[in-house]
C-alpha atoms as a PDB file:
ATOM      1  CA  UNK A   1      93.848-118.369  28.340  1.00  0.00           C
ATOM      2  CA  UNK A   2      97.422-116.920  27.932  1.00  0.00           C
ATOM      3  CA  UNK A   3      95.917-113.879  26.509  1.00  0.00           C
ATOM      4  CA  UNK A   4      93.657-113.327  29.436  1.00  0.00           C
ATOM      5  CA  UNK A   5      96.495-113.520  31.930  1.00  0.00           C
ATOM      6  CA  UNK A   6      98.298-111.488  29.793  1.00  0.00           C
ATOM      7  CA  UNK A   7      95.626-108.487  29.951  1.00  0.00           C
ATOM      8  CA  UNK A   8      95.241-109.241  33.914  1.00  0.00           C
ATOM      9  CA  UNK A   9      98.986-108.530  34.679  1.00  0.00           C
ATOM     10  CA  UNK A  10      98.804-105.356  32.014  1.00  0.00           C
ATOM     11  CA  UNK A  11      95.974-104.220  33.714  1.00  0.00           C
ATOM     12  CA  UNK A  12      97.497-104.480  36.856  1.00  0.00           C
ATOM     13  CA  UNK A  13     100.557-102.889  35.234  1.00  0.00           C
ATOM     14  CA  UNK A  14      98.664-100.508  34.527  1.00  0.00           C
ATOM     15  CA  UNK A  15      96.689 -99.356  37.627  1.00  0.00           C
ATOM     16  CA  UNK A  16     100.239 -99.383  39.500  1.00  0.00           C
ATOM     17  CA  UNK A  17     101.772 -97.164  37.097  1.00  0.00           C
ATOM     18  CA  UNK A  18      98.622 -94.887  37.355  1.00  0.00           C
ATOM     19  CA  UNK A  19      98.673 -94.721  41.243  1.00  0.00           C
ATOM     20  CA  UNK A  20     102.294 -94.255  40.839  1.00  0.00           C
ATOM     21  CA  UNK A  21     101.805 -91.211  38.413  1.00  0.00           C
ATOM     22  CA  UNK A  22      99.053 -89.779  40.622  1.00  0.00           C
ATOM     23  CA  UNK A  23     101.348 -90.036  43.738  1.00  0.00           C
ATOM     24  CA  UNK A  24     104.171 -88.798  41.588  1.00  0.00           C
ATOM     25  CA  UNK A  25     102.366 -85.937  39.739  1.00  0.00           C
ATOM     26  CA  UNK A  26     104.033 -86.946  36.499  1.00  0.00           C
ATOM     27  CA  UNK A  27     101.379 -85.693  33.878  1.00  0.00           C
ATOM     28  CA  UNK A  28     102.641 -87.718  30.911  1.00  0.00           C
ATOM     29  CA  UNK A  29     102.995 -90.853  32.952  1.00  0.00           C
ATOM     30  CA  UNK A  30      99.426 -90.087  34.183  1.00  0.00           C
ATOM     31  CA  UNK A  31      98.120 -89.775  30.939  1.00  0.00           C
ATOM     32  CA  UNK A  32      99.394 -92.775  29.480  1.00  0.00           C
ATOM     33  CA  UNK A  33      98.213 -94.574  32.061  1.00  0.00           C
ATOM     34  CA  UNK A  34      95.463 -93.510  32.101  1.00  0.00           C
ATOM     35  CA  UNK A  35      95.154 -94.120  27.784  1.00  0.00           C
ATOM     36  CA  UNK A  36      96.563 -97.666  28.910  1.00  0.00           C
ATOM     37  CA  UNK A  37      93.687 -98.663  31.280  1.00  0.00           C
ATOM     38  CA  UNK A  38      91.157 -97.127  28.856  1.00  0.00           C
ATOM     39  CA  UNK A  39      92.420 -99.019  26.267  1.00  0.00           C
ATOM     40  CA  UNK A  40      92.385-101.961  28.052  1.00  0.00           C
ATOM     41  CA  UNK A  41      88.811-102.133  29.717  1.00  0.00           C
ATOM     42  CA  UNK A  42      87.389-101.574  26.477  1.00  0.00           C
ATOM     43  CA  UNK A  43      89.519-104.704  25.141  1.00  0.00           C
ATOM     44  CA  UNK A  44      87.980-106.409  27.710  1.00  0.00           C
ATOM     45  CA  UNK A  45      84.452-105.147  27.170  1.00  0.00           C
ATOM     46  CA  UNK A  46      84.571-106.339  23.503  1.00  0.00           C
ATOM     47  CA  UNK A  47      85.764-109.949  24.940  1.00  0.00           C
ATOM     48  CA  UNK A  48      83.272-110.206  27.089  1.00  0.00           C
ATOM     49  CA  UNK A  49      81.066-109.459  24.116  1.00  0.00           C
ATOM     50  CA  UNK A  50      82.733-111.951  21.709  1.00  0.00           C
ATOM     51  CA  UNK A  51      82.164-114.610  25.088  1.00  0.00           C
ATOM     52  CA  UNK A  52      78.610-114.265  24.816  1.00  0.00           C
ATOM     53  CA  UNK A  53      78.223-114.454  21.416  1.00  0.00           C
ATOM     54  CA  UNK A  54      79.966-117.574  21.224  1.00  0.00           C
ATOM     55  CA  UNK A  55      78.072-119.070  24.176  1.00  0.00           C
ATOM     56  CA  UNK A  56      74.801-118.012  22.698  1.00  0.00           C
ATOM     57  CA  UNK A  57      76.077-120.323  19.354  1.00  0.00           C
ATOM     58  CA  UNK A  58      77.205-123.296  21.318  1.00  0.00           C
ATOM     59  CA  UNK A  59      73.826-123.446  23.058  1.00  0.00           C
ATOM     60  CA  UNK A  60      72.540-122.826  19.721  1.00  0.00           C
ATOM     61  CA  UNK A  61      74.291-125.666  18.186  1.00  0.00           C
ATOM     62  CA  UNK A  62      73.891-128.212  21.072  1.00  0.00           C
ATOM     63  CA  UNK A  63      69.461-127.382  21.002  1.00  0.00           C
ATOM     64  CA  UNK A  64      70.046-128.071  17.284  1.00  0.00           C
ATOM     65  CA  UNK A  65      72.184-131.485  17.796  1.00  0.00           C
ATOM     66  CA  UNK A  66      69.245-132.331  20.377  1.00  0.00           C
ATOM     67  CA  UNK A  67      66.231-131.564  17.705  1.00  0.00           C
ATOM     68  CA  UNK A  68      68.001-133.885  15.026  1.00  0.00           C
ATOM     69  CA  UNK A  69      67.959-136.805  17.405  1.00  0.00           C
END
């Protein structure tokens, strides 16, 4: 859970410091930023992945606890 609140306030770090870079005009800001945020959806694309995976196996497991009773 610490992890996820983690990401939130990077992401959020992150937007800022793009708007701030946009407002600015600082290319290199800008474009790691911009790296940052990209980095960071798809870290939270592959979480949400790994999430459904592992509720897809707990449902799994509890259907298979329920069969063997």
């Amino acid at each position: 859970m610490e992890f996820l609140a983690f990401l939130g306030w990077t992401l959020l770090f992150g937007t800022i410091l793009f708007l701030a870079a946009i407002t600015i005009g600082e290319i290199s800001t800008l474009i790691f930023s911009a790296a940052l945020l990209a980095f960071l959806w798809i870290l939270l694309q592959r979480l949400d992945r790994i999430e459904q995976k592992l509720d897809a196996l707990l449902e799994q497991k509890e259907e298979d606890l329920l069969a063997q009773k």
